[in-house]
PDB file of N, CA and C in Angstrom:
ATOM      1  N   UNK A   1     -55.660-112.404-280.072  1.00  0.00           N
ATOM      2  CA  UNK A   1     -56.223-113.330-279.110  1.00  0.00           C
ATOM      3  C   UNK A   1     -56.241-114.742-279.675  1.00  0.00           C
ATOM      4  N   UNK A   2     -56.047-116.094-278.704  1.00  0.00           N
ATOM      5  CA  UNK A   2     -56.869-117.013-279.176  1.00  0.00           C
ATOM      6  C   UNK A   2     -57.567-117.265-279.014  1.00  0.00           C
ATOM      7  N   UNK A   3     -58.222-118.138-280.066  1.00  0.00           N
ATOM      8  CA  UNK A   3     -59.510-118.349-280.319  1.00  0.00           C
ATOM      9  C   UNK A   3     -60.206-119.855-279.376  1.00  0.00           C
ATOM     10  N   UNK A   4     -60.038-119.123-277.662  1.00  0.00           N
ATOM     11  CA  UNK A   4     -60.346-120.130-276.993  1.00  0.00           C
ATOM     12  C   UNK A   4     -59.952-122.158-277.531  1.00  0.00           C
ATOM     13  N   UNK A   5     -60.893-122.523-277.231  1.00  0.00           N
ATOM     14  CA  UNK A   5     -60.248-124.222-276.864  1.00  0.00           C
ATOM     15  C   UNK A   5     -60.594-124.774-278.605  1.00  0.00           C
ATOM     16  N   UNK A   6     -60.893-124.252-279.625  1.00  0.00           N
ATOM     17  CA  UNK A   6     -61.222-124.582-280.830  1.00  0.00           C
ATOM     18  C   UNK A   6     -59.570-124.794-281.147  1.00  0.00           C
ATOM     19  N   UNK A   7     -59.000-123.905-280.823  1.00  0.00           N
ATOM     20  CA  UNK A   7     -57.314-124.505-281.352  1.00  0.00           C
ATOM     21  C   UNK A   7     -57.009-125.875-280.559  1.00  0.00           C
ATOM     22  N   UNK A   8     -57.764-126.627-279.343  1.00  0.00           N
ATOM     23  CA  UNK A   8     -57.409-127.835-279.333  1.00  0.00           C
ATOM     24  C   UNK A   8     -58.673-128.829-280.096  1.00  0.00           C
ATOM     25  N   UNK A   9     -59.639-128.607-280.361  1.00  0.00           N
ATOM     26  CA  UNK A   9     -61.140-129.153-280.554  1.00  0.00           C
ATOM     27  C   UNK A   9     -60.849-129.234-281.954  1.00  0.00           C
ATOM     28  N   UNK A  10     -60.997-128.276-282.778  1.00  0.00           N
ATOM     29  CA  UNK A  10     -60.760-128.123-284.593  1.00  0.00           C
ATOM     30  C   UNK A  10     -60.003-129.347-284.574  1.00  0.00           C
ATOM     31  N   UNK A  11     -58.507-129.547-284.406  1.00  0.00           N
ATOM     32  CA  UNK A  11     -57.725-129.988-284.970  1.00  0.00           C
ATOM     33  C   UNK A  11     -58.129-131.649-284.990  1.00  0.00           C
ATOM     34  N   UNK A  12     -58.722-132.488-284.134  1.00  0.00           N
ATOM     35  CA  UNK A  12     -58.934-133.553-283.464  1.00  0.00           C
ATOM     36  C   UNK A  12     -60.611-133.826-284.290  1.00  0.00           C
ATOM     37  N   UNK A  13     -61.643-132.543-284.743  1.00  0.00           N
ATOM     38  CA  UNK A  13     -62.491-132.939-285.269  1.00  0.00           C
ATOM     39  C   UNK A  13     -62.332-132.831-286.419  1.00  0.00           C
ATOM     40  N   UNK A  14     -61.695-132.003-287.465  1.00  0.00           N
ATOM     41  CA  UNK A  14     -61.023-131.861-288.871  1.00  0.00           C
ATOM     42  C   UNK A  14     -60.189-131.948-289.722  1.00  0.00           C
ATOM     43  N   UNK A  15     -58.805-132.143-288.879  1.00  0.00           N
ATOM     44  CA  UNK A  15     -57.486-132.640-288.892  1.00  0.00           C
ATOM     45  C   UNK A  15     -56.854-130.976-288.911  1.00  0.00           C
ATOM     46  N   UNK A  16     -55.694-130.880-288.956  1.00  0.00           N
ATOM     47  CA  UNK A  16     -55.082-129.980-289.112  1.00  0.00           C
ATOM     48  C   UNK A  16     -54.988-128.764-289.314  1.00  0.00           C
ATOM     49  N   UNK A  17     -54.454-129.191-290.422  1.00  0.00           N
ATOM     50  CA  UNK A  17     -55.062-128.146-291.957  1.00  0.00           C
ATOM     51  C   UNK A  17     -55.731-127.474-292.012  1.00  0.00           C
ATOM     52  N   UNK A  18     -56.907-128.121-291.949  1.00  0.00           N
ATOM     53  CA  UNK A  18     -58.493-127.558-291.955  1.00  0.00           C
ATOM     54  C   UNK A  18     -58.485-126.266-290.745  1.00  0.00           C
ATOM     55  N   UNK A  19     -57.872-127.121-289.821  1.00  0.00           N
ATOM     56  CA  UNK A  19     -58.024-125.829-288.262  1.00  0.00           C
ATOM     57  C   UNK A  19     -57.415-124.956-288.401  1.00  0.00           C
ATOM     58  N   UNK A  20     -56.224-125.330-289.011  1.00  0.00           N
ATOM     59  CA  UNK A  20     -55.231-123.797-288.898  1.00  0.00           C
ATOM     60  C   UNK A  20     -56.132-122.906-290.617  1.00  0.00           C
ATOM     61  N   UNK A  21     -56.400-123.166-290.936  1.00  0.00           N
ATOM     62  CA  UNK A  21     -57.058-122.710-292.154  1.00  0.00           C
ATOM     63  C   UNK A  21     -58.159-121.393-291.420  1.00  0.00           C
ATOM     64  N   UNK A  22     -58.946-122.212-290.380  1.00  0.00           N
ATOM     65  CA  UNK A  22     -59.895-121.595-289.862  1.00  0.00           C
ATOM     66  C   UNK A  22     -59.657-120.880-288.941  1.00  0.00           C
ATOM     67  N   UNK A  23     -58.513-120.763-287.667  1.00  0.00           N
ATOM     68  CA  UNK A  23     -57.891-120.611-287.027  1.00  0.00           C
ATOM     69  C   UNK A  23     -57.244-119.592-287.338  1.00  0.00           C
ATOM     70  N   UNK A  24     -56.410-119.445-287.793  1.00  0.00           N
ATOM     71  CA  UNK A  24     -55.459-118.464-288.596  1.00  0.00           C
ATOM     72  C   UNK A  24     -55.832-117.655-289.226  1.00  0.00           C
ATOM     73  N   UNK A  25     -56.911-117.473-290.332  1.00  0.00           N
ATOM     74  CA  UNK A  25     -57.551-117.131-291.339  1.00  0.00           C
ATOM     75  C   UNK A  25     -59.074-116.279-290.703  1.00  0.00           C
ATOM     76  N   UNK A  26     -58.951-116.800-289.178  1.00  0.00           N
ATOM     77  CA  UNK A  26     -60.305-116.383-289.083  1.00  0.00           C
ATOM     78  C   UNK A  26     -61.934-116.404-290.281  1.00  0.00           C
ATOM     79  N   UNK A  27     -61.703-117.514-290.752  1.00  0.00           N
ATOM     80  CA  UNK A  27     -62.294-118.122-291.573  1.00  0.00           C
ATOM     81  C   UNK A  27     -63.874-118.110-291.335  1.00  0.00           C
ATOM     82  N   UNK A  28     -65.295-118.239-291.683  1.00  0.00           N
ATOM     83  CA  UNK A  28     -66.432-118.531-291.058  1.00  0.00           C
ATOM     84  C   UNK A  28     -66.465-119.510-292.405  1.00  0.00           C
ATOM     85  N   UNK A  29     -67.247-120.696-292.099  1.00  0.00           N
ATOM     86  CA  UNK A  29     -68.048-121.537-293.520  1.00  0.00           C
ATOM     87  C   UNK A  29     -69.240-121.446-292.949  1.00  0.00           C
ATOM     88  N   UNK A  30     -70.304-122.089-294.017  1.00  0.00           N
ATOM     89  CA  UNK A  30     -71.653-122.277-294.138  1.00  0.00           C
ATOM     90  C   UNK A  30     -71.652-123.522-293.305  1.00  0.00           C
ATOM     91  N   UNK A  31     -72.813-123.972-293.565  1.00  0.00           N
ATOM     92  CA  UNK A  31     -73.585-125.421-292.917  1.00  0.00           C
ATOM     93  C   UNK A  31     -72.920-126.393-294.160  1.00  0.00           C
ATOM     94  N   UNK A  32     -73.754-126.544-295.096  1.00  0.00           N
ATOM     95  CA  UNK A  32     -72.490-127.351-296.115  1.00  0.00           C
ATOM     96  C   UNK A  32     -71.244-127.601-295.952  1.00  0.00           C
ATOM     97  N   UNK A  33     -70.772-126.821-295.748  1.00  0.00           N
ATOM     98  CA  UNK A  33     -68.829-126.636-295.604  1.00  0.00           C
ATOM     99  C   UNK A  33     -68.887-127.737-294.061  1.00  0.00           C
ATOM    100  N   UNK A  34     -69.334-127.538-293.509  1.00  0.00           N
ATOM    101  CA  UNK A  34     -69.305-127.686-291.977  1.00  0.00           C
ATOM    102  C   UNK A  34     -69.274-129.193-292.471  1.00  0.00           C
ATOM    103  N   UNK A  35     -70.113-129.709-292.593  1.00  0.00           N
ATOM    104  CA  UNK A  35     -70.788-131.334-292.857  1.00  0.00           C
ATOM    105  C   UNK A  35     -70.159-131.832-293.858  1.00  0.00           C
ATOM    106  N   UNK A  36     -70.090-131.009-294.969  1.00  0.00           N
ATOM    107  CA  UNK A  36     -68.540-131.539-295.445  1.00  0.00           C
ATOM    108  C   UNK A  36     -67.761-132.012-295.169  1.00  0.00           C
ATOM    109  N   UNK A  37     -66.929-131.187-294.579  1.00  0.00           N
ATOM    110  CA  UNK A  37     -65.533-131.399-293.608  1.00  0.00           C
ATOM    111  C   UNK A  37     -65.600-132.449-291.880  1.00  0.00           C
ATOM    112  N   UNK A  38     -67.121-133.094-291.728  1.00  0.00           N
ATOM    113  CA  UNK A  38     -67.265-133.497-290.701  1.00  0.00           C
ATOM    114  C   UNK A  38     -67.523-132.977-289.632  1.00  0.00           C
ATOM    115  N   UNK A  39     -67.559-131.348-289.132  1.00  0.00           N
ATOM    116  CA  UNK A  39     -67.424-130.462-288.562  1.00  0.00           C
ATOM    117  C   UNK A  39     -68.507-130.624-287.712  1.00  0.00           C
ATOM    118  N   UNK A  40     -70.244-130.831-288.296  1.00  0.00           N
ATOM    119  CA  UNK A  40     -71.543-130.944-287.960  1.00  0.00           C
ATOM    120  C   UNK A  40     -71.962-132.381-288.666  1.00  0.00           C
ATOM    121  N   UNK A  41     -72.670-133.237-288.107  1.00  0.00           N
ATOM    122  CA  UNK A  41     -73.251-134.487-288.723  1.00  0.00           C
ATOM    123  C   UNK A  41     -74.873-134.167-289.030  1.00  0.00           C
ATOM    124  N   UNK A  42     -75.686-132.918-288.842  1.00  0.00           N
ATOM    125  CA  UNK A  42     -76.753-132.994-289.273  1.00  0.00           C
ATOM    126  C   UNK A  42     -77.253-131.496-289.835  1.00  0.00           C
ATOM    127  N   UNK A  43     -77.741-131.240-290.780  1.00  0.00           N
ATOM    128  CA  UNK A  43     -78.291-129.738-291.278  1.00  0.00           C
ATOM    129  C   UNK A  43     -79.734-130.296-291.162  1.00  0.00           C
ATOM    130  N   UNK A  44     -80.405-129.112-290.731  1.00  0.00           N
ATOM    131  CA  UNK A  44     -82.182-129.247-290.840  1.00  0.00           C
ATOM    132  C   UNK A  44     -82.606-128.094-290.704  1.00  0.00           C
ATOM    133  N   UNK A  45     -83.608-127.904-291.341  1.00  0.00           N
ATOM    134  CA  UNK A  45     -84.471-126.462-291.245  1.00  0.00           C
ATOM    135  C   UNK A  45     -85.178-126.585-289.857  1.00  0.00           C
ATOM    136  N   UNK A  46     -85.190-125.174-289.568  1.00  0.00           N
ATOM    137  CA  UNK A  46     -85.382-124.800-288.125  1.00  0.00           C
ATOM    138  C   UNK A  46     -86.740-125.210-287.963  1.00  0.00           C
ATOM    139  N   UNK A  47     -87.660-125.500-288.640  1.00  0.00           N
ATOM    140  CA  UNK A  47     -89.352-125.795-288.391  1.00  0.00           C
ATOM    141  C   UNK A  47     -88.674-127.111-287.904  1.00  0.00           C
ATOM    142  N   UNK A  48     -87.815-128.282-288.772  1.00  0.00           N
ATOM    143  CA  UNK A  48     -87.920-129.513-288.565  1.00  0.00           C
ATOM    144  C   UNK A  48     -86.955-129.824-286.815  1.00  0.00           C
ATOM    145  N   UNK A  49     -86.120-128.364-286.572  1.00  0.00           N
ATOM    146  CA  UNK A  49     -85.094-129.469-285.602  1.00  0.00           C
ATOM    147  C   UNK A  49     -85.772-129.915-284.511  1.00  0.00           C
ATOM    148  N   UNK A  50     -86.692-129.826-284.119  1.00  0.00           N
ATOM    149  CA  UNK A  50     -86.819-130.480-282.477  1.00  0.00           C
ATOM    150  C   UNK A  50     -87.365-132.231-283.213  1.00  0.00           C
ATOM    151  N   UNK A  51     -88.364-132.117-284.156  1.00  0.00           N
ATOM    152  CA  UNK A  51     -88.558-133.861-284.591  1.00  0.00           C
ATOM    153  C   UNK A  51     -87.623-134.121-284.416  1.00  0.00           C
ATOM    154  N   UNK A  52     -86.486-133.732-285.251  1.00  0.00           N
ATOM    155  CA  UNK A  52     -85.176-133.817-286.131  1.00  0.00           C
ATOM    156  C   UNK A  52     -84.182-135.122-284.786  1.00  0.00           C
ATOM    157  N   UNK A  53     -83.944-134.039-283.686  1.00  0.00           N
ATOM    158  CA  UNK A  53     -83.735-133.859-282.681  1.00  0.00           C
ATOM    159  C   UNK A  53     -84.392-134.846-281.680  1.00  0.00           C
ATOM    160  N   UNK A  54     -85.281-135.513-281.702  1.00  0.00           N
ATOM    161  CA  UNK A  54     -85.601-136.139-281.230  1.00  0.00           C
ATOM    162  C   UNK A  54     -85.374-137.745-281.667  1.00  0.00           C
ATOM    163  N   UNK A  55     -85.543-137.317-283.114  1.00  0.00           N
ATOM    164  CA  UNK A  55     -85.228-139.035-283.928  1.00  0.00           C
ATOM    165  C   UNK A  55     -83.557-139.394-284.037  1.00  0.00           C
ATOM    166  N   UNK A  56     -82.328-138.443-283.488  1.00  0.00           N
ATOM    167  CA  UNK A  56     -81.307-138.635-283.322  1.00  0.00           C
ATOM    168  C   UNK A  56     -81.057-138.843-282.237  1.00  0.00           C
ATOM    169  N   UNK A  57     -81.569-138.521-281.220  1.00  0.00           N
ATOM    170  CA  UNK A  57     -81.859-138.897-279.784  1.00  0.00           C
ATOM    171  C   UNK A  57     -82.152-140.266-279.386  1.00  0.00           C
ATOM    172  N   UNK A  58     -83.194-140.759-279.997  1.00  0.00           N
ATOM    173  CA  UNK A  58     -83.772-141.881-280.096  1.00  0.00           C
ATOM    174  C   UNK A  58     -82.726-143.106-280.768  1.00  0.00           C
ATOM    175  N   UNK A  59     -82.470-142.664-281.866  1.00  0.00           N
ATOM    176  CA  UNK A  59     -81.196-144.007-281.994  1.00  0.00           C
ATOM    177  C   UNK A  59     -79.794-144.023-280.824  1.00  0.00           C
ATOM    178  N   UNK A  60     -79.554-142.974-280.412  1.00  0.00           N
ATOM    179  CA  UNK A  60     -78.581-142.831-279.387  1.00  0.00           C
ATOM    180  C   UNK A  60     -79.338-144.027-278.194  1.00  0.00           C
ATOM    181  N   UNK A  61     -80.417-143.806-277.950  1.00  0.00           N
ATOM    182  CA  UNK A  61     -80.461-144.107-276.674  1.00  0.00           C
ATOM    183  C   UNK A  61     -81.188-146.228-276.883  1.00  0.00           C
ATOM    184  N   UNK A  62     -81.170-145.965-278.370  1.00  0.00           N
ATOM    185  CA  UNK A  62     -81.522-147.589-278.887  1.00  0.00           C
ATOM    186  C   UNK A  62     -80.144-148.031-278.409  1.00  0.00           C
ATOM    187  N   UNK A  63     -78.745-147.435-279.044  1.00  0.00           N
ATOM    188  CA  UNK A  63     -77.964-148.155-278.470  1.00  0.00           C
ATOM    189  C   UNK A  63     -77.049-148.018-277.398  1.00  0.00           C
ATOM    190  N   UNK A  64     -77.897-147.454-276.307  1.00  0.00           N
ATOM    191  CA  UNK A  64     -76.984-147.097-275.265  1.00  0.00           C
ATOM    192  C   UNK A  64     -76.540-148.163-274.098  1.00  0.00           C
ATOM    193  N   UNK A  65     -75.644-149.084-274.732  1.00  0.00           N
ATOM    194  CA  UNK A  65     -75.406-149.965-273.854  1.00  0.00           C
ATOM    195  C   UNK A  65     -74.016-149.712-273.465  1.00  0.00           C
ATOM    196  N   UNK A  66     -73.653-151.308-272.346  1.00  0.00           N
ATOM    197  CA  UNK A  66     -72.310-150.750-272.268  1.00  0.00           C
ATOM    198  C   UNK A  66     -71.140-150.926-272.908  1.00  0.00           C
ATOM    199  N   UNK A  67     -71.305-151.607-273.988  1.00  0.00           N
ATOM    200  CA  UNK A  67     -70.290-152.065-275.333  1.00  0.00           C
ATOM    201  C   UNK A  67     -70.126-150.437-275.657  1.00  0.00           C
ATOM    202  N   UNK A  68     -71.120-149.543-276.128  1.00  0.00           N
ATOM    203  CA  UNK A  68     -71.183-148.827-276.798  1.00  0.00           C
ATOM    204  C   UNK A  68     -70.282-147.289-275.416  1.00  0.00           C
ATOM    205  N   UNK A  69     -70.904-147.956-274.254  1.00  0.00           N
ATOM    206  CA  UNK A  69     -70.381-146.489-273.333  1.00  0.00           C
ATOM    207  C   UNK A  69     -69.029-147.003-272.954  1.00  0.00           C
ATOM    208  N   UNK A  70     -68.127-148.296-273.331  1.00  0.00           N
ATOM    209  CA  UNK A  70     -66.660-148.327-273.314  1.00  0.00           C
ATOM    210  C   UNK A  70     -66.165-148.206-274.730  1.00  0.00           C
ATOM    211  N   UNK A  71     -66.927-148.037-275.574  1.00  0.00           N
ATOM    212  CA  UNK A  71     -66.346-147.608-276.957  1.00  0.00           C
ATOM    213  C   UNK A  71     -65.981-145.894-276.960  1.00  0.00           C
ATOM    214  N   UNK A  72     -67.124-145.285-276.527  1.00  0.00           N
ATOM    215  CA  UNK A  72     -66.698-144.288-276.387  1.00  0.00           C
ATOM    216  C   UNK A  72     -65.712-143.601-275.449  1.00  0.00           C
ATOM    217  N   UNK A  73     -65.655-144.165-274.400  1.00  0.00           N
ATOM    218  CA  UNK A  73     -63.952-144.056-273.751  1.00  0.00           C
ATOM    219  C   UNK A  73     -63.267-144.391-274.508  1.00  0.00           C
ATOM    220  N   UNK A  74     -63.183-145.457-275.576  1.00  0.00           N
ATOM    221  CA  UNK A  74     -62.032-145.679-276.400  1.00  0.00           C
ATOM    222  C   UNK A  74     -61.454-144.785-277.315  1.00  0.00           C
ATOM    223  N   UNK A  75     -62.548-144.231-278.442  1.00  0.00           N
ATOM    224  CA  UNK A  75     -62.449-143.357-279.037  1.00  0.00           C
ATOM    225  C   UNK A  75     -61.985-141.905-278.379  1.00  0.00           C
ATOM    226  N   UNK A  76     -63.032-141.371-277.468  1.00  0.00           N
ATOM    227  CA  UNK A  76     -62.191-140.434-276.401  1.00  0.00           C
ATOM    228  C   UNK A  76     -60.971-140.055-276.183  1.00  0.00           C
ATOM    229  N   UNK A  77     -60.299-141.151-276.561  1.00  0.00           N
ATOM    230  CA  UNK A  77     -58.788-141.020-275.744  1.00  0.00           C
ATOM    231  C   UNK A  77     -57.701-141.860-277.309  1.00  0.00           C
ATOM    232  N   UNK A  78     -58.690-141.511-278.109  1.00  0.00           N
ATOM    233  CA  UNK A  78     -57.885-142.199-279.186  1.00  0.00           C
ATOM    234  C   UNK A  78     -56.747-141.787-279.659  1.00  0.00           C
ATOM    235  N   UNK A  79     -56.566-140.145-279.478  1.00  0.00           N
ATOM    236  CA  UNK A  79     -55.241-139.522-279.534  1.00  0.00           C
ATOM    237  C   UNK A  79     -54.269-139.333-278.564  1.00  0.00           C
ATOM    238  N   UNK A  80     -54.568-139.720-277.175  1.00  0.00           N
ATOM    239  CA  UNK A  80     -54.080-139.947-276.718  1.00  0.00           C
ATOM    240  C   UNK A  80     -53.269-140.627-275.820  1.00  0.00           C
ATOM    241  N   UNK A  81     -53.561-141.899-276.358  1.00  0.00           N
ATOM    242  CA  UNK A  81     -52.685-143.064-275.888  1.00  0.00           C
ATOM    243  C   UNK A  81     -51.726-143.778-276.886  1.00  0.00           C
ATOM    244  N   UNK A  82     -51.045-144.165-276.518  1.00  0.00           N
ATOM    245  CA  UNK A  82     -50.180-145.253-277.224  1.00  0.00           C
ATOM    246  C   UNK A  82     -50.247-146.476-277.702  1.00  0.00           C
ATOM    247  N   UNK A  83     -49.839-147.149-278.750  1.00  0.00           N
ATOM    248  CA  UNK A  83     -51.015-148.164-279.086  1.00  0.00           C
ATOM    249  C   UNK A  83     -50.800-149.005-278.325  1.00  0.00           C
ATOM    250  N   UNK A  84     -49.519-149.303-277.544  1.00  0.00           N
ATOM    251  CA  UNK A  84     -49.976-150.633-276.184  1.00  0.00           C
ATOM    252  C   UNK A  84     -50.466-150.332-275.715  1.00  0.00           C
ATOM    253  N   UNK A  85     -50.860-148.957-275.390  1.00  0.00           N
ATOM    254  CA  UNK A  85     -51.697-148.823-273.617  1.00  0.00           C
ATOM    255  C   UNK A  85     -53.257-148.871-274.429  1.00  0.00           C
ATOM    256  N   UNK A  86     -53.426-148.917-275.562  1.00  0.00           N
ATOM    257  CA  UNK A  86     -54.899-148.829-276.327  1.00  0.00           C
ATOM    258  C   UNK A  86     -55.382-150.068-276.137  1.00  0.00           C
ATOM    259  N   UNK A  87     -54.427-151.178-276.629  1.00  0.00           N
ATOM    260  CA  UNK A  87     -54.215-152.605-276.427  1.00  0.00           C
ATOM    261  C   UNK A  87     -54.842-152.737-274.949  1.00  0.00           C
ATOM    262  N   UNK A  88     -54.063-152.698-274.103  1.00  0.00           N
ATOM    263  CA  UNK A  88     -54.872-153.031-273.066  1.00  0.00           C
ATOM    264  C   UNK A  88     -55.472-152.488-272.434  1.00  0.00           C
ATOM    265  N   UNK A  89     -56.305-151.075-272.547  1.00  0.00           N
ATOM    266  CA  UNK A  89     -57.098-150.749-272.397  1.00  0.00           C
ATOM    267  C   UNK A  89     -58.712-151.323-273.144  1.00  0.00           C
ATOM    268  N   UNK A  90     -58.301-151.664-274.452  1.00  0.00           N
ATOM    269  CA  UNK A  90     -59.281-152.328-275.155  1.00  0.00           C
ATOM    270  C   UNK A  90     -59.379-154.050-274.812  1.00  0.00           C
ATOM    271  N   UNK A  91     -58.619-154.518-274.022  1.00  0.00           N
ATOM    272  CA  UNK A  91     -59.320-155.892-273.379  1.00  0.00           C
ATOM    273  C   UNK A  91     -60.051-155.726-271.872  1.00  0.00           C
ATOM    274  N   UNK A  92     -59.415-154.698-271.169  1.00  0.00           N
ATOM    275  CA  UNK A  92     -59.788-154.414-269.978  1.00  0.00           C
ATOM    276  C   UNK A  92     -61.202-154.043-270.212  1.00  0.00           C
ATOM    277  N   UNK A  93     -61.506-152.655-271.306  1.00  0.00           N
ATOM    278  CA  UNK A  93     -62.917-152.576-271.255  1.00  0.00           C
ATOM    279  C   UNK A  93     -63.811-153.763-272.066  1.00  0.00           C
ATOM    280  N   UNK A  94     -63.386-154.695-272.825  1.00  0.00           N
ATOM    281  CA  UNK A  94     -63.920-155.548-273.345  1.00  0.00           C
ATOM    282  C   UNK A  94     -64.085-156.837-272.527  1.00  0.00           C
ATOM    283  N   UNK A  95     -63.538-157.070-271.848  1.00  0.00           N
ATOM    284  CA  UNK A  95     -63.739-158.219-270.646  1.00  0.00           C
ATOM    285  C   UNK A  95     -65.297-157.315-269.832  1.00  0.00           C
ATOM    286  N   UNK A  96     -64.990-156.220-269.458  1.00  0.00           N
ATOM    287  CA  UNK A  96     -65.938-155.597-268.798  1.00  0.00           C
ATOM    288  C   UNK A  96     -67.273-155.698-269.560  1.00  0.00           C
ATOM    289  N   UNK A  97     -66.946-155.256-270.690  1.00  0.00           N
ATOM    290  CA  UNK A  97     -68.404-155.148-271.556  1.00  0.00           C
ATOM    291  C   UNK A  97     -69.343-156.261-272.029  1.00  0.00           C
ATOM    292  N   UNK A  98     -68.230-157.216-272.022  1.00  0.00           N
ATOM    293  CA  UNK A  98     -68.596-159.021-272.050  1.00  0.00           C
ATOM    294  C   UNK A  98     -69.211-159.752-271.442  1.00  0.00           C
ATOM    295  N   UNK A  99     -69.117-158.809-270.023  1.00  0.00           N
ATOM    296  CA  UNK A  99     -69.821-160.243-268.722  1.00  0.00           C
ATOM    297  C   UNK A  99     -70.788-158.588-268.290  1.00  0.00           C
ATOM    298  N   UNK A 100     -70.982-157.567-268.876  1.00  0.00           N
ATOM    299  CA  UNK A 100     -72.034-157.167-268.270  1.00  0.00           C
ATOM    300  C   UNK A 100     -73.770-157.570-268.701  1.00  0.00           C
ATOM    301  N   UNK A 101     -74.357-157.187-267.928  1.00  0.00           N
ATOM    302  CA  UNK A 101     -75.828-157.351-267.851  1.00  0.00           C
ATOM    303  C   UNK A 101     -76.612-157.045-269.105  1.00  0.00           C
ATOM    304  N   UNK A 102     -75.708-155.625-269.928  1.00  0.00           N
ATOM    305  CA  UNK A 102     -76.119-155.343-271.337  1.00  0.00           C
ATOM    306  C   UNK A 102     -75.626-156.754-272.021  1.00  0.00           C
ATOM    307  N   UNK A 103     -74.716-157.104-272.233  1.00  0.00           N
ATOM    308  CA  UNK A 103     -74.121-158.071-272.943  1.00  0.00           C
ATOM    309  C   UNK A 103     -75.286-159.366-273.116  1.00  0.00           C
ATOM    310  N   UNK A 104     -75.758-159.895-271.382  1.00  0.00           N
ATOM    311  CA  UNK A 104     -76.586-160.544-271.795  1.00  0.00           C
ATOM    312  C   UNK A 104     -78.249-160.218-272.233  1.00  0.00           C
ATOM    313  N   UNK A 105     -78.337-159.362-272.276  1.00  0.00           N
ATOM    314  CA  UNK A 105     -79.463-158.368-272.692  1.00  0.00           C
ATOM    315  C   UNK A 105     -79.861-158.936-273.946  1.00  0.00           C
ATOM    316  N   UNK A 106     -78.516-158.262-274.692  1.00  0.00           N
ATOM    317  CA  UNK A 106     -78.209-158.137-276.209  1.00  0.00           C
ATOM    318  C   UNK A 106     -78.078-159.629-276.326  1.00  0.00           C
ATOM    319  N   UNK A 107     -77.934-161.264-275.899  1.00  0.00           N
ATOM    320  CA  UNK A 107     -77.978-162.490-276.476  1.00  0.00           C
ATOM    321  C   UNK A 107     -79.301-162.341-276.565  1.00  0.00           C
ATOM    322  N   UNK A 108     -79.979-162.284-275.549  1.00  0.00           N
ATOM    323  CA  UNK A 108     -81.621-162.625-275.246  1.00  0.00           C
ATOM    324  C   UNK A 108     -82.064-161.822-276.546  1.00  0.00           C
ATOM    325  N   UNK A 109     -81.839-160.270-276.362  1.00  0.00           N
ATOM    326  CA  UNK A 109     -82.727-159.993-277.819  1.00  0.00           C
ATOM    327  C   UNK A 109     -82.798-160.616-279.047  1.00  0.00           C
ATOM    328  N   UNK A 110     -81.180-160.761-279.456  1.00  0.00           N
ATOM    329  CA  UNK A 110     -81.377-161.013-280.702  1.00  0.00           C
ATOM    330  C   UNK A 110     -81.557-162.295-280.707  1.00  0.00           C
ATOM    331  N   UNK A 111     -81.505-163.529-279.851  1.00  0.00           N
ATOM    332  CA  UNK A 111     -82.070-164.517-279.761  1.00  0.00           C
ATOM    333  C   UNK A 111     -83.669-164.574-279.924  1.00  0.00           C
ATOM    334  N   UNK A 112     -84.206-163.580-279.363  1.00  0.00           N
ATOM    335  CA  UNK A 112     -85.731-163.669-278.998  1.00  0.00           C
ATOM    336  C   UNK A 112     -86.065-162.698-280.312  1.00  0.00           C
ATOM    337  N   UNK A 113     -85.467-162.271-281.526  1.00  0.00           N
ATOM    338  CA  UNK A 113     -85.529-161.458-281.974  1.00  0.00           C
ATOM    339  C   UNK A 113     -86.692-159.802-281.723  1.00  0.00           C
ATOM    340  N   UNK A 114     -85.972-159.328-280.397  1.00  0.00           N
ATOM    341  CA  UNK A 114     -86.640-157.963-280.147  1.00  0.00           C
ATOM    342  C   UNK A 114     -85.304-157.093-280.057  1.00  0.00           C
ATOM    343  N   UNK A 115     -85.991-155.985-279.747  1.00  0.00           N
ATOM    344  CA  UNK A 115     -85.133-154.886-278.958  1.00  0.00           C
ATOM    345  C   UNK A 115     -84.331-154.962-278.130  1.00  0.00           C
ATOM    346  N   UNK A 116     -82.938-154.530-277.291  1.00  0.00           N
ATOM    347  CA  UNK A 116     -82.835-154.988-276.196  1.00  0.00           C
ATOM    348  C   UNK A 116     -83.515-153.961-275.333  1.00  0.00           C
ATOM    349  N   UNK A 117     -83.557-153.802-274.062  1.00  0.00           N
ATOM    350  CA  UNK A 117     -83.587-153.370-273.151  1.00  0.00           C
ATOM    351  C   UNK A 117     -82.479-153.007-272.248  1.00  0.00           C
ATOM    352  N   UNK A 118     -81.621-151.832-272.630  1.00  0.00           N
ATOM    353  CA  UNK A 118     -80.264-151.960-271.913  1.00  0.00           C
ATOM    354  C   UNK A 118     -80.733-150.760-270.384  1.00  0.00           C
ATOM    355  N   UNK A 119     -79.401-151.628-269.531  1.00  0.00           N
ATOM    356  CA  UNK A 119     -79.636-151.188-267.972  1.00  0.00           C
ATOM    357  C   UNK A 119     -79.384-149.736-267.884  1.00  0.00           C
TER     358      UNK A 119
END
């Protein structure tokens, strides 16, 4: 069988190698191994995850503007575009992200030195 959509997911979060290693090999690693290899960005003992979980939450949503929600379309699609069409995809969303409402959010804060307040 395959091993469902991890033969497209692995390769794109670990590179290659690593997937067909795991893939092929039917491999399991630990939590270490995982975060190692980039696989997982956080280990915590099960008493701590919901704080845990909440204080990673919380910086997400400090910067949830819209610089940050056309970055992640960028990245998204980072394997799959070409670097002209990246090119202008990355002025198209950057003109956008420039004249939005976050944008001027983010002068006022760090002008006024606070937080912003994004829409």
């Amino acid at each position: 069988m395959i091993p469902g959509l991890g033969t497209w997911r692995l390769p794109r979060y670990i590179g290659w190698g690593r997937a067909k290693k795991m893939v092929l090999g039917g491999q399991n690693i630990q939590g270490e191994e995982a975060m190692r290899i980039g696989l997982v960005d956080h280990i915590v003992p099960q008493d701590d995850f919901f704080s845990h979980l909440d204080a990673v939450a919380q910086t997400y949503l400090m910067a949830c503007s819209t610089g940050n929600r056309m970055s992640k379309q960028m990245v998204n699609h980072a394997f799959d575009m070409v670097y002209d069409e990246v090119l202008s995809t990355y002025f198209r969303l950057q003109e956008f992200s420039q004249s939005s409402l976050d944008a001027k959010e983010a002068k006022r804060a760090y002008l006024a030195k606070e937080m912003p307040q994004w829409q």
